[in-house]
C-alpha atoms as a PDB file:
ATOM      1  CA  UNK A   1     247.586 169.439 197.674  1.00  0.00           C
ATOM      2  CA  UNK A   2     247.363 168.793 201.137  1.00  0.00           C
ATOM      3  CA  UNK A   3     246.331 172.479 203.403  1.00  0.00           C
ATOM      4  CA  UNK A   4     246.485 173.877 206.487  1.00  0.00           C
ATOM      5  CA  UNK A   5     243.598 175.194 208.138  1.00  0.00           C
ATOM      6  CA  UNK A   6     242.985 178.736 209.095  1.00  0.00           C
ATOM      7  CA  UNK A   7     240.574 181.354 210.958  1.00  0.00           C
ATOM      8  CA  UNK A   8     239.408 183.775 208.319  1.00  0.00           C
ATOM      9  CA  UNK A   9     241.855 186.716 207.586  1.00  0.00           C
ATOM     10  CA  UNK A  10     243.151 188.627 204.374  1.00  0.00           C
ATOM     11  CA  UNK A  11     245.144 186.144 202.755  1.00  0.00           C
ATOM     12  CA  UNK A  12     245.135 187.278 199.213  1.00  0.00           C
ATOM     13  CA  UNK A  13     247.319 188.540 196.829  1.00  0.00           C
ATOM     14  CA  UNK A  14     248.506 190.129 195.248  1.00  0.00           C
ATOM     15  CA  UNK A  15     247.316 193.358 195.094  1.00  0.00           C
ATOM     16  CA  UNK A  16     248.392 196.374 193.575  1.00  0.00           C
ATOM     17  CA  UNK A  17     250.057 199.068 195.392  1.00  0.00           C
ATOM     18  CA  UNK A  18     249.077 202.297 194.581  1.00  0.00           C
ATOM     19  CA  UNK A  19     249.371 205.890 195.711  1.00  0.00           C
ATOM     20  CA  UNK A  20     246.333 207.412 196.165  1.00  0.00           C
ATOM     21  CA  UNK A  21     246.276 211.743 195.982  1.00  0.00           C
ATOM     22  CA  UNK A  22     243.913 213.853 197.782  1.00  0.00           C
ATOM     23  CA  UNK A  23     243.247 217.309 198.366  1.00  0.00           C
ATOM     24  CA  UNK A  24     241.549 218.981 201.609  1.00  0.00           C
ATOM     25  CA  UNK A  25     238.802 221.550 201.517  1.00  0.00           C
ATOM     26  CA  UNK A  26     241.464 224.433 201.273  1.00  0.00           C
ATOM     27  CA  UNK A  27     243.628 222.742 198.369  1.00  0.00           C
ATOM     28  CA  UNK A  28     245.853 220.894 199.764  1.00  0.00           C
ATOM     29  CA  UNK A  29     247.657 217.736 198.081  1.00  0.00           C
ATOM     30  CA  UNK A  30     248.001 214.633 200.065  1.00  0.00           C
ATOM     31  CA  UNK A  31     249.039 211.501 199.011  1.00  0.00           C
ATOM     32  CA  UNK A  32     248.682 207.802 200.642  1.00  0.00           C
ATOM     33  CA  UNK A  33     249.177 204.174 199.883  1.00  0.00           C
ATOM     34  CA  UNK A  34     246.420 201.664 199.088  1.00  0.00           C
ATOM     35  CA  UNK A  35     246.445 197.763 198.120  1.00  0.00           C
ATOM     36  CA  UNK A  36     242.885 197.096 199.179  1.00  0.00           C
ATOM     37  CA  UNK A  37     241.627 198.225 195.928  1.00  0.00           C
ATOM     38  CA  UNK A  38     239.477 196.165 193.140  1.00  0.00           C
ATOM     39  CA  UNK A  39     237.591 196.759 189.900  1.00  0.00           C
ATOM     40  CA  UNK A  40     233.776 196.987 190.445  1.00  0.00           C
ATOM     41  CA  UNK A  41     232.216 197.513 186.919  1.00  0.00           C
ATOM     42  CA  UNK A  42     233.099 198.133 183.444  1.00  0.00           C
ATOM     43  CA  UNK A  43     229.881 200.180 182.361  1.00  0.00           C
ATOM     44  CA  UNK A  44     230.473 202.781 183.683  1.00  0.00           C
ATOM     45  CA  UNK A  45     233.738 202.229 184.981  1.00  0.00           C
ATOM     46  CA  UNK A  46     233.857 201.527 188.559  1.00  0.00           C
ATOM     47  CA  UNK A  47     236.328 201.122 191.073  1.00  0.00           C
ATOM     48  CA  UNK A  48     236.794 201.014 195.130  1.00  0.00           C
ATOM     49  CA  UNK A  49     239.053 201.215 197.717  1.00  0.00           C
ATOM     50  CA  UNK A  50     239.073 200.444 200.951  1.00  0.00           C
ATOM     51  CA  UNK A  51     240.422 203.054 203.668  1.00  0.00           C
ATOM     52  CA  UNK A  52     240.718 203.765 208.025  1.00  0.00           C
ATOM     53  CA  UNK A  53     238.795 206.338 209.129  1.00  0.00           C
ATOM     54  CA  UNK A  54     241.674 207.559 211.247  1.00  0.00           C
ATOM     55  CA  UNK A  55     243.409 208.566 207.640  1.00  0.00           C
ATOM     56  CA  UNK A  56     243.810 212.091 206.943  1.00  0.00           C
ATOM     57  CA  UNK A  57     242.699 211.408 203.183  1.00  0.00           C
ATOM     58  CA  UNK A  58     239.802 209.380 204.221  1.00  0.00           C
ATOM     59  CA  UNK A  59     238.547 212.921 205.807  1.00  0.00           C
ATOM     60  CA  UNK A  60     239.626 214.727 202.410  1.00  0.00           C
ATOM     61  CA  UNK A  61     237.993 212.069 200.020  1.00  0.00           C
ATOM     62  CA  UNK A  62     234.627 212.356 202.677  1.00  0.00           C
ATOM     63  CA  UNK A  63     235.009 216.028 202.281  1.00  0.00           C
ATOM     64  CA  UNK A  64     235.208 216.673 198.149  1.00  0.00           C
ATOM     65  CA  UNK A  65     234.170 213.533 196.928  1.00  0.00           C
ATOM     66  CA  UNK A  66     237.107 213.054 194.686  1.00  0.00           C
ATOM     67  CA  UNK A  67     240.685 211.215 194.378  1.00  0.00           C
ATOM     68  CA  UNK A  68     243.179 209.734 192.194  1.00  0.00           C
ATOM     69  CA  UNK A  69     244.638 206.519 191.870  1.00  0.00           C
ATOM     70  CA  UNK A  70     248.525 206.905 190.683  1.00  0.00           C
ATOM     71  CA  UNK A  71     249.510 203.321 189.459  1.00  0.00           C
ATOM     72  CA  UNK A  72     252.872 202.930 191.008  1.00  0.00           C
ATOM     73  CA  UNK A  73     256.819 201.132 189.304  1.00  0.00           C
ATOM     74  CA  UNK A  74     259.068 199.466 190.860  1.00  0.00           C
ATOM     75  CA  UNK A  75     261.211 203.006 190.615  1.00  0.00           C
ATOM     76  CA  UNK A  76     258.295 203.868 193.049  1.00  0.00           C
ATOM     77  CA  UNK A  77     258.874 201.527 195.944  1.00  0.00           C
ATOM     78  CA  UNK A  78     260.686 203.437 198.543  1.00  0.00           C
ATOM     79  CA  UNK A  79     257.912 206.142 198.254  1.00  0.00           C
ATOM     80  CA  UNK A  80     255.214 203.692 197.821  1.00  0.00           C
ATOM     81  CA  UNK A  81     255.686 201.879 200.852  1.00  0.00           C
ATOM     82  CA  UNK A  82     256.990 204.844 203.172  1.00  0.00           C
ATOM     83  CA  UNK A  83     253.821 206.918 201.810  1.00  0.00           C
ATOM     84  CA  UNK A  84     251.795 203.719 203.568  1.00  0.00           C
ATOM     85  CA  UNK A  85     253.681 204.183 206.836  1.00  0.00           C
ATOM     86  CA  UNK A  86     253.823 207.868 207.585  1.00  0.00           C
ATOM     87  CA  UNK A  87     250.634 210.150 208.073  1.00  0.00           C
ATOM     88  CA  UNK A  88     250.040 213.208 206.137  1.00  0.00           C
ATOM     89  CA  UNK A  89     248.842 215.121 209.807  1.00  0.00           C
ATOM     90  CA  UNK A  90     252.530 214.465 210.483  1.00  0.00           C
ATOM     91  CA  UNK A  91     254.830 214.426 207.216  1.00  0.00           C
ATOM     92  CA  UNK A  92     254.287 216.661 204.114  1.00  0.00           C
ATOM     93  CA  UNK A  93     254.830 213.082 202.051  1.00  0.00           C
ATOM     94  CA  UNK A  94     254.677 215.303 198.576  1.00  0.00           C
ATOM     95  CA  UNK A  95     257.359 217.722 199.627  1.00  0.00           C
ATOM     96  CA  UNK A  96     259.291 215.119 201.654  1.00  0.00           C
ATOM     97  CA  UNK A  97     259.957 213.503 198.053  1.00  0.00           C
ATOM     98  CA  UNK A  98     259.646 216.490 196.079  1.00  0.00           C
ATOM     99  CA  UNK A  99     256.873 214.652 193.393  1.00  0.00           C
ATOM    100  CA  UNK A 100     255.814 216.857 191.211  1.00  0.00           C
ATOM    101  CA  UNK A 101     251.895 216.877 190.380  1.00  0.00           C
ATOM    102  CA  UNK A 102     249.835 217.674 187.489  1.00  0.00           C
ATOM    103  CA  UNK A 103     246.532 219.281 187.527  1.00  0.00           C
ATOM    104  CA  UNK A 104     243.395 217.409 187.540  1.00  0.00           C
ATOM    105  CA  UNK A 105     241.359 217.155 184.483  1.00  0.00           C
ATOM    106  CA  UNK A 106     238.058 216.103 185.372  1.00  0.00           C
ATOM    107  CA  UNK A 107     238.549 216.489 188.846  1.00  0.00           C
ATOM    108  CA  UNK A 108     240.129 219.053 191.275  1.00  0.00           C
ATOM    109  CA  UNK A 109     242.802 216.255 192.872  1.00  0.00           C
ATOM    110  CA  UNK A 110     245.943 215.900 191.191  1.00  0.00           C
ATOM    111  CA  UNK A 111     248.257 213.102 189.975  1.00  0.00           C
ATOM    112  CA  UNK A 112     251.882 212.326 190.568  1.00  0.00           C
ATOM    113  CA  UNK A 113     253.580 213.023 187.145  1.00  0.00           C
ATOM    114  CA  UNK A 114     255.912 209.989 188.049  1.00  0.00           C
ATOM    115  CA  UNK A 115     253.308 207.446 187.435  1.00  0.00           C
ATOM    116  CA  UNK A 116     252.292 205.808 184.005  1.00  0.00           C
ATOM    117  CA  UNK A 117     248.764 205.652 184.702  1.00  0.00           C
ATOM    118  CA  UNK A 118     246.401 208.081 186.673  1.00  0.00           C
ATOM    119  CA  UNK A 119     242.494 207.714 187.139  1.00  0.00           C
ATOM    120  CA  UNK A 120     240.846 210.704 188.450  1.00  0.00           C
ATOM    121  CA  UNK A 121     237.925 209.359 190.623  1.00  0.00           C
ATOM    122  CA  UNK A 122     234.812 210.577 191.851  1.00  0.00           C
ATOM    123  CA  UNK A 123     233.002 208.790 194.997  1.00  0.00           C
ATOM    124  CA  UNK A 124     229.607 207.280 194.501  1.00  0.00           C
ATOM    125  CA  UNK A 125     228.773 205.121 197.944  1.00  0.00           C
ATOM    126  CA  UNK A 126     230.982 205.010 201.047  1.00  0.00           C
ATOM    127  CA  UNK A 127     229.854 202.208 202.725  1.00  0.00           C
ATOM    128  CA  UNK A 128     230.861 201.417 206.683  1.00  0.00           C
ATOM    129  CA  UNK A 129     232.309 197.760 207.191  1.00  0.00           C
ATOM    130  CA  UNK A 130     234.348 197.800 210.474  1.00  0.00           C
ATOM    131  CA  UNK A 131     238.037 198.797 210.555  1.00  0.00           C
ATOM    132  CA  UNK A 132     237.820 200.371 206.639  1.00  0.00           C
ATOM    133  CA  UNK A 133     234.925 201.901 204.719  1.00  0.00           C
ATOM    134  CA  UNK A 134     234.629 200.415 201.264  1.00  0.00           C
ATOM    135  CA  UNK A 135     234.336 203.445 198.772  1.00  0.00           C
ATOM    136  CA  UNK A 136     233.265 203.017 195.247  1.00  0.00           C
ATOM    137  CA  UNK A 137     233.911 205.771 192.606  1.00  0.00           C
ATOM    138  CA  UNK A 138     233.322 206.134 189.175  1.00  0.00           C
ATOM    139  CA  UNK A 139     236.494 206.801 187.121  1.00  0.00           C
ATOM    140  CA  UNK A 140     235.838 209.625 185.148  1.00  0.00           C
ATOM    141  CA  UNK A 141     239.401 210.202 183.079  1.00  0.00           C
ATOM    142  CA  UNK A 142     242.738 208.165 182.416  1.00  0.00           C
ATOM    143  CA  UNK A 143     245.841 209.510 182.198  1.00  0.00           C
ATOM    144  CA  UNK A 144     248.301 207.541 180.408  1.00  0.00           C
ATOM    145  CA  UNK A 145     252.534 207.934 179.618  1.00  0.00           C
ATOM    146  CA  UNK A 146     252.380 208.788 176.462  1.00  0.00           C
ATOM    147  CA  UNK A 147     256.000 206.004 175.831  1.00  0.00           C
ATOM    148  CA  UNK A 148     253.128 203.224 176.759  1.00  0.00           C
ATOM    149  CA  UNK A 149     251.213 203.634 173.789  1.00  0.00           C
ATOM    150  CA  UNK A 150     252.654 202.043 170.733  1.00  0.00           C
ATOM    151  CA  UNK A 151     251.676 202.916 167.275  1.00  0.00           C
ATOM    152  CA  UNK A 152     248.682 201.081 166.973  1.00  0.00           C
ATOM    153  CA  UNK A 153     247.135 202.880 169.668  1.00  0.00           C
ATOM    154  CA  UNK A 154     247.013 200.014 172.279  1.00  0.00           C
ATOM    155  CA  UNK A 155     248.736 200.557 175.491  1.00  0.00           C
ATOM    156  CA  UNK A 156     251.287 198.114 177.008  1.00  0.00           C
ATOM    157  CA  UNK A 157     250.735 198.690 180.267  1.00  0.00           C
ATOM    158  CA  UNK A 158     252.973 195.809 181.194  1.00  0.00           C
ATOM    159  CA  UNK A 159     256.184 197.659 179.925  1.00  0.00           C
ATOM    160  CA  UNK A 160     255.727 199.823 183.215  1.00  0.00           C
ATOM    161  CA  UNK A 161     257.151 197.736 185.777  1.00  0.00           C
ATOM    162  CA  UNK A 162     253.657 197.766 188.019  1.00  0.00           C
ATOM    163  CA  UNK A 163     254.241 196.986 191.314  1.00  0.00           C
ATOM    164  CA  UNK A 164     252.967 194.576 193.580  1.00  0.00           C
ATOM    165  CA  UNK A 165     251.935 193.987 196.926  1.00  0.00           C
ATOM    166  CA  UNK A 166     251.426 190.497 198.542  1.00  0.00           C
ATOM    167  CA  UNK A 167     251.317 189.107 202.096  1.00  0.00           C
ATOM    168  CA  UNK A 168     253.363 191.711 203.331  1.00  0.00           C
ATOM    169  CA  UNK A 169     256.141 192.058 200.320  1.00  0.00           C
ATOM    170  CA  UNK A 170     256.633 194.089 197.288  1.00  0.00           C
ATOM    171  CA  UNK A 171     257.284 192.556 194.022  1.00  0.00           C
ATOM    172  CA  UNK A 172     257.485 194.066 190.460  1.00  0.00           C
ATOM    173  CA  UNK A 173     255.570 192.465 186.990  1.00  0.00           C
ATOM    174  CA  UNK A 174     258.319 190.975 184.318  1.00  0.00           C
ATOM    175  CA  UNK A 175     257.641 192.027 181.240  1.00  0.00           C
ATOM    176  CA  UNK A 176     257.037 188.680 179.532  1.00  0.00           C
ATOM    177  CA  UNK A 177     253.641 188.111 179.853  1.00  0.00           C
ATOM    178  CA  UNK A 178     252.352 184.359 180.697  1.00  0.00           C
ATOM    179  CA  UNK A 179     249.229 184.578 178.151  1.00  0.00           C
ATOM    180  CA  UNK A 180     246.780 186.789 176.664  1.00  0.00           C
ATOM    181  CA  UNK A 181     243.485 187.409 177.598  1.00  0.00           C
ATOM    182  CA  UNK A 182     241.173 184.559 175.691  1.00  0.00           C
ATOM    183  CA  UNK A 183     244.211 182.809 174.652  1.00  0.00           C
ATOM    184  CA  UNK A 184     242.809 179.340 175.944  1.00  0.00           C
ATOM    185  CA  UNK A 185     239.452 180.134 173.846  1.00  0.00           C
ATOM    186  CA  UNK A 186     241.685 180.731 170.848  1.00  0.00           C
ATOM    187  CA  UNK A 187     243.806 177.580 171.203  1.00  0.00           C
ATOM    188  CA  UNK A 188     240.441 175.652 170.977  1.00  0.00           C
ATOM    189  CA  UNK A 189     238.960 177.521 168.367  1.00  0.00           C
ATOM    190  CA  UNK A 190     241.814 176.596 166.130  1.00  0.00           C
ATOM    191  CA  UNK A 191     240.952 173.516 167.011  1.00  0.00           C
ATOM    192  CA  UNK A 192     237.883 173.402 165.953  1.00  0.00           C
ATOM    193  CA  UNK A 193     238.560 175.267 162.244  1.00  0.00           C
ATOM    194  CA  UNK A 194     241.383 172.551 161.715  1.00  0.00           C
ATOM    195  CA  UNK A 195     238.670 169.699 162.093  1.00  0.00           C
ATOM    196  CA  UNK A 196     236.091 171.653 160.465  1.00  0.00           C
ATOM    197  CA  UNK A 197     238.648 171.839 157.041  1.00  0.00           C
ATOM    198  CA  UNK A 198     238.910 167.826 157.518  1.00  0.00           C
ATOM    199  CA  UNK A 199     235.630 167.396 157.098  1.00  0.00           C
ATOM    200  CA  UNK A 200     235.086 169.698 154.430  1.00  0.00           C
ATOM    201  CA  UNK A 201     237.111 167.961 152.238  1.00  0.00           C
ATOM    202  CA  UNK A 202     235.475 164.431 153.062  1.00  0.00           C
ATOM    203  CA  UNK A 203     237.758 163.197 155.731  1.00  0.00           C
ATOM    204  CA  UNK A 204     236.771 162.371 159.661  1.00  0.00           C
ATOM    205  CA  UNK A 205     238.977 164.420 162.201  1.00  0.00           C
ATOM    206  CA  UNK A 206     241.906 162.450 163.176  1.00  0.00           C
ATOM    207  CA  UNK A 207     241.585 160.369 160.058  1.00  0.00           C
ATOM    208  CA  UNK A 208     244.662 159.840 157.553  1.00  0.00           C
END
């Protein structure tokens, strides 16, 4: 391949688009959007986001030290993306599209019942980079759509239609997954036992 070059910037994608709920010191909801968002650790589970200062839930997460990440569908869009353009000091986003919230288990903050997936979150570091903070939290309960889990207990989390956001455009997961995790590892080890049977029963791999 044959590439352009660049001055460093965010190209990179995609992201997930989520909506992020907070509450202020009095109790009230807010929501927001975030795709700056990544996995940190497994043990314990850790995640961050990165948020403006200027954001009215960037003063409510610096203020309780809690939040909730709402994993968002492609049903989701229109409020995903307008819930990134439109402040909560100026638009009551959660009446605006009448969402409907469920209590927080392990935290104070709600979730949107609309989305699949909720993690309540509660803030560890907030660390200062320039134009966002980087905060990590530890995610202290999932809440999962019950019609995701299938009878063995696993949950299909691709049935959901996730969104995704990248370069500037929304796009939505298929359902037909490309590969499962370790599936190149199992490939090989099949490999492996096939030759290992040749030999076994006196014969060289690849012989007749």
């Amino acid at each position: 391949m044959t590439k352009e070059l660049f001055k460093g910037s965010i190209l990179f994608g995609p992201l997930p688009a989520v909506l992020v709920t907070t509450i202020d010191q009095d109790g009230r909801p807010n929501v927001f959007t975030v795709s700056w968002i990544g996995v940190a650790c497994s043990r314990p589970p850790m995640i961050t986001i990165a948020v403006r200062k200027e954001r009215l839930s960037y003063e409510n997460i610096q203020a309780t030290g809690e939040f909730v990440i709402n994993l968002t569908t492609r049903e989701m869009l229109k409020m995903t993306d307008f819930c990134g353009c439109r402040s909560g000091r100026k638009v009551d986003k959660i009446k605006h599209f009448g969402l409907e919230l469920e209590e927080g288990i392990d935290v104070a903050v709600p979730s949107l019942k609309k989305s699949p997936v909720a993690l309540e979150c509660r803030v560890r570091t907030v660390t200062e980079l320039g134009t966002h903070d980087l905060i990590l939290a530890e995610i202290v309960r999932n809440k999962v759509e019950k019609s995701l889990i299938d009878k063995d207990g696993r949950i299909r989390l691709g049935e959901s239609g996730l969104l995704a956001y990248c370069h500037g455009e929304y796009y939505s997961l298929g359902r037909q997954p490309l590969g499962t995790f370790g599936h190149s590892v199992a490939r090989r080890t099949a490999r492996q036992e096939n030759q290992r049977k040749k030999t076994k029963d006196g014969k060289k791999p690849g012989s007749l």
